[in-house]
Protein backbone atom coordinates (compact mmCIF):
# COMPACT_ATOMS: atom_id res chain seq x y z
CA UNK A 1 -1.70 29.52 -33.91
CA UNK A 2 -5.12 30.44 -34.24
CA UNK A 3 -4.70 31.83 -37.72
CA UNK A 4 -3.13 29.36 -39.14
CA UNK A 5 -5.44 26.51 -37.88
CA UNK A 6 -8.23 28.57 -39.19
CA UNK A 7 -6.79 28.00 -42.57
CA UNK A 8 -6.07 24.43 -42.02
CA UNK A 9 -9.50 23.76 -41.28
CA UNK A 10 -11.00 25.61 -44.17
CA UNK A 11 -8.34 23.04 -46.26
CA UNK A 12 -9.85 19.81 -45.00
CA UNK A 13 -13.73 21.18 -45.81
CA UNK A 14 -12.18 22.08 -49.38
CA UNK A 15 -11.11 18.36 -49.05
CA UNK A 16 -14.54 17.22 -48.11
CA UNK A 17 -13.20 16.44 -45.00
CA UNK A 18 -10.13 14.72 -46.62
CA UNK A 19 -10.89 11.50 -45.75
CA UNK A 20 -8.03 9.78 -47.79
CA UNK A 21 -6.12 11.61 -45.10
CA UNK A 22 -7.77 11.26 -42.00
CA UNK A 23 -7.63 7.00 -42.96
CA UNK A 24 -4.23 7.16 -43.75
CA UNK A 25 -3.44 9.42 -40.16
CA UNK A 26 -5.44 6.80 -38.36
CA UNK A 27 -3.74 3.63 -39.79
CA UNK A 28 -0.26 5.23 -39.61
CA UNK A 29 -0.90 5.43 -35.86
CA UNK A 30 -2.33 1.44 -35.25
CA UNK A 31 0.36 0.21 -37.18
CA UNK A 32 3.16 1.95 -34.86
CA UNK A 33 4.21 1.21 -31.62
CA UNK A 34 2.42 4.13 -30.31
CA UNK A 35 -0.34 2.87 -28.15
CA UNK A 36 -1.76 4.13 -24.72
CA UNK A 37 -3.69 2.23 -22.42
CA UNK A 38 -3.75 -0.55 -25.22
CA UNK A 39 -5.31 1.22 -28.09
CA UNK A 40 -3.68 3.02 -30.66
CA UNK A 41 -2.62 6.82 -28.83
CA UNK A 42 -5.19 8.88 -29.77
CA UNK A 43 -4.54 12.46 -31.46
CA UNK A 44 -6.33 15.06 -33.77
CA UNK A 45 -6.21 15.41 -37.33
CA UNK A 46 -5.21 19.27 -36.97
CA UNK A 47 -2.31 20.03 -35.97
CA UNK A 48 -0.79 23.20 -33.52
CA UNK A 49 1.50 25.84 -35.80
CA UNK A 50 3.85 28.32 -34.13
CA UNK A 51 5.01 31.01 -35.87
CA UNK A 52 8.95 32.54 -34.49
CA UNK A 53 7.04 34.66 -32.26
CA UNK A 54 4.91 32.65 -30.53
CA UNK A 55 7.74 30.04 -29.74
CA UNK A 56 9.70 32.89 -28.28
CA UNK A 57 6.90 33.46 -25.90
CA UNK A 58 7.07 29.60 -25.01
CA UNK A 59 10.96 29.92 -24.68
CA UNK A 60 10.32 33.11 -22.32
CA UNK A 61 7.73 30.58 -20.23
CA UNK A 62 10.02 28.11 -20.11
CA UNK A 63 12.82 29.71 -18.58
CA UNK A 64 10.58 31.28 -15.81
CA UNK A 65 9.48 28.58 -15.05
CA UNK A 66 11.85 26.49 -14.79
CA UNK A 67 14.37 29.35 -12.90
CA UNK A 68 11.85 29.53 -10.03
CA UNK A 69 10.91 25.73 -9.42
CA UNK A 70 14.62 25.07 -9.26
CA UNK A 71 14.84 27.59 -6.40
CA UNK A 72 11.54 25.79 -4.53
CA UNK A 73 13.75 22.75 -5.27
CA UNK A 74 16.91 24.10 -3.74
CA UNK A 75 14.84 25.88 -0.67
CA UNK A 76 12.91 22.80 0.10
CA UNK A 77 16.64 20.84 0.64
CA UNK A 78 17.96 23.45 2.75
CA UNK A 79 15.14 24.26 4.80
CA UNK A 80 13.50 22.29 6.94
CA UNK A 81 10.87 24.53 7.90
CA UNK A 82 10.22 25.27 4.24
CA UNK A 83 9.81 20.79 3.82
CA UNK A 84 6.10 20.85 6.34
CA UNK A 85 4.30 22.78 3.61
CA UNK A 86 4.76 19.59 0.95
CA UNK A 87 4.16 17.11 4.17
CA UNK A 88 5.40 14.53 2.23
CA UNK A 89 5.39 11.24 3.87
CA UNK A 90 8.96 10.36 5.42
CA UNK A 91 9.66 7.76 3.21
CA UNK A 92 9.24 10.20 0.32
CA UNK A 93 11.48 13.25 1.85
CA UNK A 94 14.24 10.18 2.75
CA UNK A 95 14.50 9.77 -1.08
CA UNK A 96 14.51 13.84 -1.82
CA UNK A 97 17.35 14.18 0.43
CA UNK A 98 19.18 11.79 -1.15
CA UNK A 99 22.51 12.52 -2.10
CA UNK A 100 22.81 14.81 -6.15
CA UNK A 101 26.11 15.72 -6.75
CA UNK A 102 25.21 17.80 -10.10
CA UNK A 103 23.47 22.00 -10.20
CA UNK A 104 20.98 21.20 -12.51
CA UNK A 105 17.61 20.73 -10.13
CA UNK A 106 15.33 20.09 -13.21
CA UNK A 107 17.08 18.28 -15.76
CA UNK A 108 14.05 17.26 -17.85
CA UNK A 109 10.38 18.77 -17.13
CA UNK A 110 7.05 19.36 -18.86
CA UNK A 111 4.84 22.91 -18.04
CA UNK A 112 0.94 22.07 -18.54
CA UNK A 113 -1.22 25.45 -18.65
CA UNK A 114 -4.41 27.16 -20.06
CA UNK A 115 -3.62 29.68 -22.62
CA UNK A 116 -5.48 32.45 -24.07
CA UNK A 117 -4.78 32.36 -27.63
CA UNK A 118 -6.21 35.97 -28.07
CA UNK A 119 -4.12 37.69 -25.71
CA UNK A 120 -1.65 35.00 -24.52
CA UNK A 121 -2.71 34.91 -20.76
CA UNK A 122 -2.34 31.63 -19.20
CA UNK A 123 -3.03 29.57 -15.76
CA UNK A 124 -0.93 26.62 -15.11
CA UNK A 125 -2.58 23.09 -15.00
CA UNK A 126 0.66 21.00 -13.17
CA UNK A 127 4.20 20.94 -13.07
CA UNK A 128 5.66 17.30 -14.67
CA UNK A 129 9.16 16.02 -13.55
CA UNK A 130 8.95 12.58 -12.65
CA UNK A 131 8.44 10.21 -14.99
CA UNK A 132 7.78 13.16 -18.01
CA UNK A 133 6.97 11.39 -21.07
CA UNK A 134 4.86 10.99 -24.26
CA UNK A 135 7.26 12.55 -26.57
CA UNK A 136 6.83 9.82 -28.70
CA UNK A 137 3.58 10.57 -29.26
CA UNK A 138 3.77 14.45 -30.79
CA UNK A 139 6.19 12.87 -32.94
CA UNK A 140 4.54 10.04 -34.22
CA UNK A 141 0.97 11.82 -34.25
CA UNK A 142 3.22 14.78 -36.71
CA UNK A 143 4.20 12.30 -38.72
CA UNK A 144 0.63 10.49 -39.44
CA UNK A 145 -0.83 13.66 -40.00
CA UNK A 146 2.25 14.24 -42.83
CA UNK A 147 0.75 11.66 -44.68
CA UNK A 148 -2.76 13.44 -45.52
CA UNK A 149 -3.38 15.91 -48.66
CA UNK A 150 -4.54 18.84 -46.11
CA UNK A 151 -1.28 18.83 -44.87
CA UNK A 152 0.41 18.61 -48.17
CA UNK A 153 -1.97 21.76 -49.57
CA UNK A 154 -0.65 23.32 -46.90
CA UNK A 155 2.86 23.08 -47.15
CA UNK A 156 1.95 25.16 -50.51
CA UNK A 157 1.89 28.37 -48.72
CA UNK A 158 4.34 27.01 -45.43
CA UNK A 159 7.36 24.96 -44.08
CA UNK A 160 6.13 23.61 -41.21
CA UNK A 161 8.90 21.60 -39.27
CA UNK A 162 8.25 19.07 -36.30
CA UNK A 163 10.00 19.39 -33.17
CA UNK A 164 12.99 16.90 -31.92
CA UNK A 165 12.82 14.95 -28.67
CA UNK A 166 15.19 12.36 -28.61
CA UNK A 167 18.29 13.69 -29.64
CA UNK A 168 18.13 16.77 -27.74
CA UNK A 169 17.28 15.07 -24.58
CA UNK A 170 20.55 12.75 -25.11
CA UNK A 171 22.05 15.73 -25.48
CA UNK A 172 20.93 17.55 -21.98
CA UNK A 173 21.17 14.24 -20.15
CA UNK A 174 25.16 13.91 -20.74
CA UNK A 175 25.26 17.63 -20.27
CA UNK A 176 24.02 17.13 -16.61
CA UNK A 177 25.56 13.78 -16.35
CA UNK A 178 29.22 15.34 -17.12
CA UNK A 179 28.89 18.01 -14.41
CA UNK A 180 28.51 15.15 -11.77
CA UNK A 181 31.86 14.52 -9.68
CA UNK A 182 31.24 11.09 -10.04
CA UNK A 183 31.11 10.98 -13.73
CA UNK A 184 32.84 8.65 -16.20
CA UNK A 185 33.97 9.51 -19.98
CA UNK A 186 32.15 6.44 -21.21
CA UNK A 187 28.94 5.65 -18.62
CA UNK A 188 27.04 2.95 -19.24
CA UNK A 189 23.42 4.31 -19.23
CA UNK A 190 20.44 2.76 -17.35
CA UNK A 191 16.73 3.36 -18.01
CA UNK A 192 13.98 1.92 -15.68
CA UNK A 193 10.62 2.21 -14.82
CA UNK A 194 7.76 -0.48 -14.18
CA UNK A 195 7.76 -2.19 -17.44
CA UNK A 196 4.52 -2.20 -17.18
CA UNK A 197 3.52 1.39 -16.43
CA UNK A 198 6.86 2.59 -18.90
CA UNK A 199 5.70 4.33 -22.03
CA UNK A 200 7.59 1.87 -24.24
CA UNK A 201 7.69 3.56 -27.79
CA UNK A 202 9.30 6.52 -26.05
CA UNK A 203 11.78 4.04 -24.11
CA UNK A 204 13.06 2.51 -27.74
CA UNK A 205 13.06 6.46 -29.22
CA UNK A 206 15.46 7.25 -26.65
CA UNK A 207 17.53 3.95 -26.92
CA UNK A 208 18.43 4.64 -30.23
CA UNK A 209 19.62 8.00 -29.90
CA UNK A 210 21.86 7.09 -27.37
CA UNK A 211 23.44 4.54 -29.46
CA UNK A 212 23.57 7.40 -31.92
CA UNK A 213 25.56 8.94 -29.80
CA UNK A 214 27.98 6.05 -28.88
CA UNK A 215 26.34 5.78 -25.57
CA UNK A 216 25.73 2.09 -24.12
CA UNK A 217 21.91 2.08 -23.03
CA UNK A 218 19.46 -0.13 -21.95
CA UNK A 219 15.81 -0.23 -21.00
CA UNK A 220 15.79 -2.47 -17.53
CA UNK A 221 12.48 -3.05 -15.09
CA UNK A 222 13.48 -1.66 -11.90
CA UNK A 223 12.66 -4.67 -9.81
CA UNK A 224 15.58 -6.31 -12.03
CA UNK A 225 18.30 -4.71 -10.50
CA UNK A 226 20.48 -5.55 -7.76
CA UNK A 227 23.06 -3.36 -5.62
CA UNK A 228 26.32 -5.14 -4.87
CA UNK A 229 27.74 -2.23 -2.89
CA UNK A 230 30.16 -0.88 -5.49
CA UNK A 231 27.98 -0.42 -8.73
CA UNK A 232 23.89 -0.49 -9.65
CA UNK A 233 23.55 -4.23 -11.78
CA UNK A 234 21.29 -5.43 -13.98
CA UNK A 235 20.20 -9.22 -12.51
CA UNK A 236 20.71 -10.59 -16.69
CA UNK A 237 24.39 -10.19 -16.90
CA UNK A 238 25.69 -8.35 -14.53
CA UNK A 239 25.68 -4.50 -16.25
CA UNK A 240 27.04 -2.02 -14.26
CA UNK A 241 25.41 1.39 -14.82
CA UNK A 242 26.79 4.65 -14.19
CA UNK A 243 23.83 7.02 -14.93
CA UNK A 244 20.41 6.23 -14.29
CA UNK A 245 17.37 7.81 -16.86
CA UNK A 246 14.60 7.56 -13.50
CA UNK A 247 11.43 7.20 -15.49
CA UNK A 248 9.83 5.75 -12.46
CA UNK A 249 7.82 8.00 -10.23
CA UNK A 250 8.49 8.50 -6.92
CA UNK A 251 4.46 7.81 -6.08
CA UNK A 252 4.90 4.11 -7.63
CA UNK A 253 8.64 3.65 -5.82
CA UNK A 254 7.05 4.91 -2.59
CA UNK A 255 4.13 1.86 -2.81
CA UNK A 256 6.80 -0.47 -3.69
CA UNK A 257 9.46 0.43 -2.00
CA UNK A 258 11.28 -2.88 -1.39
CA UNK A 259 10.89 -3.66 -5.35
CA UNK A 260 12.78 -0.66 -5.43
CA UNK A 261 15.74 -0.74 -2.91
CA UNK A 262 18.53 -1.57 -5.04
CA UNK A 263 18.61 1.74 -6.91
CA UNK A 264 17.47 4.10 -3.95
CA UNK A 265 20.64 2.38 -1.90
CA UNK A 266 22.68 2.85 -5.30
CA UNK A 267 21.99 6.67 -5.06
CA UNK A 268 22.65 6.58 -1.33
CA UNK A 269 25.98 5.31 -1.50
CA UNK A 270 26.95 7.41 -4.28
CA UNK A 271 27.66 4.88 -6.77
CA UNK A 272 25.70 6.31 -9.49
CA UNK A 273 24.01 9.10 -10.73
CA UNK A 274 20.49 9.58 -10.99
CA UNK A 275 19.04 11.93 -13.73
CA UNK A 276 16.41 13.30 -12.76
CA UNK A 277 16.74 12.96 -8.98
CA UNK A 278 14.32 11.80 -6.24
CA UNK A 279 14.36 15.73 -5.62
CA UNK A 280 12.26 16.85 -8.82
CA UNK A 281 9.36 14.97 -6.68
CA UNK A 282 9.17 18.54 -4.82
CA UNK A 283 7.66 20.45 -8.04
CA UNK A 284 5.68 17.56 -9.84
CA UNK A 285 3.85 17.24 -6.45
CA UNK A 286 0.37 19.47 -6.51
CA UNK A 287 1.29 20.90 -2.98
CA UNK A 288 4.08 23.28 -5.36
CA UNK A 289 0.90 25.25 -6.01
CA UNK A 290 0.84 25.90 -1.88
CA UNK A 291 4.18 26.12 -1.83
CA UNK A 292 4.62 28.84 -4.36
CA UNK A 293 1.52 31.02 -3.24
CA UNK A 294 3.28 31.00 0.17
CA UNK A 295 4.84 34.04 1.99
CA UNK A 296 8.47 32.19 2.74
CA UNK A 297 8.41 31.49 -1.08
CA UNK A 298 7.76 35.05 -1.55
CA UNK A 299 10.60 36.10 0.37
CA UNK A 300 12.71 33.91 -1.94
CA UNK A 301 11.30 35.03 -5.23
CA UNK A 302 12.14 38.60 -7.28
CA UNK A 303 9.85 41.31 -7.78
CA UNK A 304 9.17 39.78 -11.53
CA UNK A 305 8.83 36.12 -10.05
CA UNK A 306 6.48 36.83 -7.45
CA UNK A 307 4.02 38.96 -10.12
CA UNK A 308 5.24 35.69 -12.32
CA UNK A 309 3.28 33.64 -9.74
CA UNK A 310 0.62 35.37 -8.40
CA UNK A 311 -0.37 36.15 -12.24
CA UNK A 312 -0.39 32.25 -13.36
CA UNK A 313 -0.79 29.81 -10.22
CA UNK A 314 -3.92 28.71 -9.03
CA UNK A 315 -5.03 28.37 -5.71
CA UNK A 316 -4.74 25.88 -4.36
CA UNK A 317 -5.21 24.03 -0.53
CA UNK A 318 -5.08 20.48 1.06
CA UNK A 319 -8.25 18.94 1.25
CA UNK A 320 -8.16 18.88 4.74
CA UNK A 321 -10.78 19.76 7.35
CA UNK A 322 -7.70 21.54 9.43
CA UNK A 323 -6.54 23.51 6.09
CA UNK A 324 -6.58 27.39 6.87
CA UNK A 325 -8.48 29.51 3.99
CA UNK A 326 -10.46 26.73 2.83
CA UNK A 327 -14.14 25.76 3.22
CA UNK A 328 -15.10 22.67 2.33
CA UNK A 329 -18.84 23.34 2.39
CA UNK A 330 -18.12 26.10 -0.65
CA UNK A 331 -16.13 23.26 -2.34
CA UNK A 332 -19.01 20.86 -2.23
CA UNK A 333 -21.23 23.78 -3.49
CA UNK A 334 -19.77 25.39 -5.64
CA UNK A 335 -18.58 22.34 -7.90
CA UNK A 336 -17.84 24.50 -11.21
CA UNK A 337 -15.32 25.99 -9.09
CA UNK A 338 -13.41 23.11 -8.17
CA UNK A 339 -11.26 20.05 -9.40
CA UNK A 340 -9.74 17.85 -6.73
CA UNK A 341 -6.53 15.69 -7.30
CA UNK A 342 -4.17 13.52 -5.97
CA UNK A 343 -1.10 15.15 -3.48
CA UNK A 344 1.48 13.29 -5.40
CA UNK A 345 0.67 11.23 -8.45
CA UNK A 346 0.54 11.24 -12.66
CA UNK A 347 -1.40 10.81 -15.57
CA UNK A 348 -4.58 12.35 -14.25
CA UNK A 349 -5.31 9.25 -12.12
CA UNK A 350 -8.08 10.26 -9.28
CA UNK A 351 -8.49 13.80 -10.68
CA UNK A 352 -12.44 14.76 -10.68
CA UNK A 353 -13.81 18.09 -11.66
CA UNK A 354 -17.12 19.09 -10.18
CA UNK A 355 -17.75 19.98 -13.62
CA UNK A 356 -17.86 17.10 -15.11
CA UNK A 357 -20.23 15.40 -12.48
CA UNK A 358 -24.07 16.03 -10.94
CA UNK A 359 -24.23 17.53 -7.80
CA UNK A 360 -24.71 14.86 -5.81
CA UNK A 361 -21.67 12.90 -7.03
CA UNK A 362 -19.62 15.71 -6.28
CA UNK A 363 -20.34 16.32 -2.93
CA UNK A 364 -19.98 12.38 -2.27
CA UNK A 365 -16.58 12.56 -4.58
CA UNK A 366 -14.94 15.76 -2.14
CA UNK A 367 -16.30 13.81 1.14
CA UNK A 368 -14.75 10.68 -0.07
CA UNK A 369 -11.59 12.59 -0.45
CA UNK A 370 -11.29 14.92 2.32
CA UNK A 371 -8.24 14.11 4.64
CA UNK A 372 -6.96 10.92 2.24
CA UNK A 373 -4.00 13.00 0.92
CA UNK A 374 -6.06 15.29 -1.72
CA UNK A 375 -5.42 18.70 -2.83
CA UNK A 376 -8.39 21.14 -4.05
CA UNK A 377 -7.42 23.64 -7.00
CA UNK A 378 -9.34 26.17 -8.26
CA UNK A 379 -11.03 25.33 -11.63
CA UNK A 380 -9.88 27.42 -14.46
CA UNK A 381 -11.70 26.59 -17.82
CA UNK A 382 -9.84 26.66 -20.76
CA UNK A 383 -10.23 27.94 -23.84
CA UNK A 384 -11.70 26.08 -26.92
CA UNK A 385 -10.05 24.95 -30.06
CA UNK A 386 -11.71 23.66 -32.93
CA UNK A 387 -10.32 20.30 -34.08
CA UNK A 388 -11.59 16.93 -35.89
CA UNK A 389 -10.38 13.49 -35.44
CA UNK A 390 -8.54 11.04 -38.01
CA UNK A 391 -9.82 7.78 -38.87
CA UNK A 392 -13.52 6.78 -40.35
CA UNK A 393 -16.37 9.18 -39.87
CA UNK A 394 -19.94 10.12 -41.11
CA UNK A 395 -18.89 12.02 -44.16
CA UNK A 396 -23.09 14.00 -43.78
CA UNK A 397 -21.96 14.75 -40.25
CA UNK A 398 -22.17 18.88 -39.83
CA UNK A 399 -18.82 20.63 -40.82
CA UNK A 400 -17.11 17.31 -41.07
CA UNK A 401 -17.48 16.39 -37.54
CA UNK A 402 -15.07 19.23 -36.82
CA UNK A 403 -16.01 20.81 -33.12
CA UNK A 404 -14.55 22.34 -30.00
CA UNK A 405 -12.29 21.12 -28.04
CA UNK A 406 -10.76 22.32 -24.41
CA UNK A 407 -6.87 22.64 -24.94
CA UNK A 408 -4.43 22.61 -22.44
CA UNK A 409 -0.76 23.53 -23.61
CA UNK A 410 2.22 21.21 -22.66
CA UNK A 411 6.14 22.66 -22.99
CA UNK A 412 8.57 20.47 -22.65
CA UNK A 413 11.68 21.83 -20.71
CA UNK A 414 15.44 19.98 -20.90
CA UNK A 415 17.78 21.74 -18.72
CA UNK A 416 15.57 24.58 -19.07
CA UNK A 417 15.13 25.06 -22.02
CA UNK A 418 12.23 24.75 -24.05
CA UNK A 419 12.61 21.95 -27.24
CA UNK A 420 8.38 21.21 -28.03
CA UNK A 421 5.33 20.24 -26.87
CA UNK A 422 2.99 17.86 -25.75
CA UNK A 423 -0.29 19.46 -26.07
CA UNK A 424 -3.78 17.79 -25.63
CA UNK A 425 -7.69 18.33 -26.29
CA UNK A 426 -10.41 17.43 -24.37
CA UNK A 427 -14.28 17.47 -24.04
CA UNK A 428 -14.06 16.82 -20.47
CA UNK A 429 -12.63 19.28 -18.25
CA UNK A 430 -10.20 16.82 -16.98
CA UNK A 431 -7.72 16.97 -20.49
CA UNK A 432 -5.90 13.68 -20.54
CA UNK A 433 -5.97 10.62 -22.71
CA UNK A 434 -7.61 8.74 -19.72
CA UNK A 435 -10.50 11.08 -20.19
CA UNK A 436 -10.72 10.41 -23.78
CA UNK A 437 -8.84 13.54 -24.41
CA UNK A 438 -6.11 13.45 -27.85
CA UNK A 439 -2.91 15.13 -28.03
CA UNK A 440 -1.71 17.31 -30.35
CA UNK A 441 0.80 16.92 -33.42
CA UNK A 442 3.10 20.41 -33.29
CA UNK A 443 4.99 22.12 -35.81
CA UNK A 444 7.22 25.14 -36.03
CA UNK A 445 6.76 27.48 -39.19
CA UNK A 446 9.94 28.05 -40.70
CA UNK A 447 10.72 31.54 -41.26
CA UNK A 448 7.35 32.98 -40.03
């Protein structure tokens, strides 16, 4: 990785800073359907490379990852002793407990964490089931950045090849899908979300490789559905799906739960199959950190899982003035120590590092926060890349306007198994778009 961005970099200052490039990156972008928050999705000009060896370490990750959440999944269905550590709110353990009449507990799945580039040590950021998206934009940010002359100088020297989303995940879907006893040869295929919270260019992405596939698919807001008591319908024509794509989190379906009722009594009764289900809420909630730094979790765990664990999850407590182990006064303090977030929610909304903020608006931040359904994590800061952005820029600025960067590593997981990445930079040390952060475009390096 680090090697070969070096040499990328050291391209685009032989290039001047390649603006023909960087212009033609930036435009490729605005004129896609790509866009986040309304503006075009933002993303650097230098790429990620992984050489065979460095993907095998993500494959490894993967797998280990995925293998013990899927046993907190299974645990947390069985045992209701084991469900009071999440406290979710009833409404939201009603829907986990929902009838799922396939193995798989983590059909689709994306691993956030801090790597060490140097020596490969890592702390995990969050866990991302429902609702895991933004494939769309590795592959549309890898194929801006194609355009530029850096990249073409080099591809002199290597074959760098971007990673497939769509197909793949088609793939995995139907795998999970057919190991249902409820499943049909030819199911019609449902997709919902909010359309207005749905990241649309990935919706169309996936549309079109199901019909690739011979699969009947459609994109359908989840308030227009109706349940007639034998099959899920869309209200246009009448539809009847068979398997359901949830792209909806379960923190928006638990604040409208009525706008929702059709496909949670759908699932209920059996009458069609939800991929992922209602019960993937249990790792993409932050209380998985408690959950997997507890004893009974230890007890569940092998010798290699628990060291697994203890090596790469960070503490983390409720934000609670009842919460054993945790001092609020030392959170307040110490606010380089500390990022507070959401219990259950997505996309970085209400995350705050102390970091990032004076004193004083820390301390009122946690206060604000304490016993209103807030975890507190401790802060790990990550590592620095050095990166520059596409588009227009000062072409006296020093070095280009390349600089440092935090970067936090995304791995996407289908069934398991690892398929690519949705990485992201930051200068804040919250590393998400909504904190002006950029993700990354990712290639593998053929035969290296």
């Amino acid at each position: 990785m680090k090697k070969e961005r070096n040499e990328y970099l050291e391209i685009i200052r032989n290039l001047r800073g390649d603006p023909e490039g960087r212009e033609k990156a930036a435009k490729y972008v605005a004129d896609s359907d790509c866009y986040v928050y309304g503006f075009p999705a933002p993303f650097s000009f230098v790429p990620a490379f992984y050489r065979e060896e460095e993907l095998k370490f993500m494959e490894d990750t993967v797998r280990m990852t995925h293998g013990i959440l899927s046993k907190v999944i299974r645990r947390y269905v069985e045992d209701p002793e084991y469900r009071k550590i999440f406290a979710f709110p009833k409404a939201v353990e009603d829907l986990i407990l929902l009838p799922c009449n396939y193995e798989e507990q983590l059909p689709i799945s994306r691993f956030d964490f801090f790597l060490n580039e140097e020596d490969r040590s890592f702390k995990f950021c969050e866990f991302n089931a429902d609702g895991t998206a933004a494939m769309s934009r590795t592959q549309i940010g890898c194929e801006a950045v194609e355009l530029s002359p850096s990249f073409q100088e080099f591809c002199k020297n290597h074959e760098p090849k971007a990673f497939e989303y769509f197909d793949s995940w088609v793939d995995a879907f139907l795998e999970t899908y057919a190991s249902d006893k409820n499943a049909k040869e030819n199911p019609n295929v449902l997709i919902t979300d909010f359309e207005d919270a749905v990241t649309l260019s990935d919706i169309t992405r996936c549309l079109d490789a199901f019909e690739r596939r011979g699969v009947t698919a459609r994109f359908v807001d989840i308030r227009e559905l109706y349940f007639d008591g034998e099959a899920l319908r869309d209200t246009y024509d009448n539809m009847a799906f068979d398997a359901v794509y949830r792209r909806v989190c379960t923190s928006d379906m638990a604040q409208r739960y009525e706008e929702c009722k059709p496909l949670i009594d759908a699932v209920a009764a059996e009458k069609t199959v939800l991929i992922g289900h209602f019960r993937t809420t249990v790792t993409h909630a932050k209380m998985v950190n408690i959950a997997l730094l507890d004893p009974i979790t230890e007890e569940f765990l092998t010798e290699e899982e628990r060291a697994y664990v203890k090596e790469h999850v960070l503490p983390t407590y409720r934000l609670r003035h009842d919460t054993p182990g945790l001092d609020i006064e030392d959170v307040k303090k110490n606010k380089n120590g500390w990022v507070i977030k959401p219990e259950d929610d997505y996309d970085s909304h209400g995350v705050f590092a102390g970091g990032d903020m004076t004193q004083e608006e820390w301390e009122e931040k946690v206060d604000s926060f304490v016993d209103k359904g807030y975890v507190a994590m401790v802060f790990h800061r990550p590592n620095t890349c050095k990166i520059c952005l596409p588009g227009t820029f000062d072409e006296k600025a020093e070095d280009y306007g390349i600089g440092d960067w935090y970067s936090m590593i995304g791995t996407y997981s289908y069934n398991g198994k690892f398929v690519g990445f949705f990485s992201r930079m930051g200068q804040e040390h919250v590393i998400s778009e909504s904190h002006h952060g950029v993700s990354i475009p990712s290639f593998r390096l053929e035969g290296e």
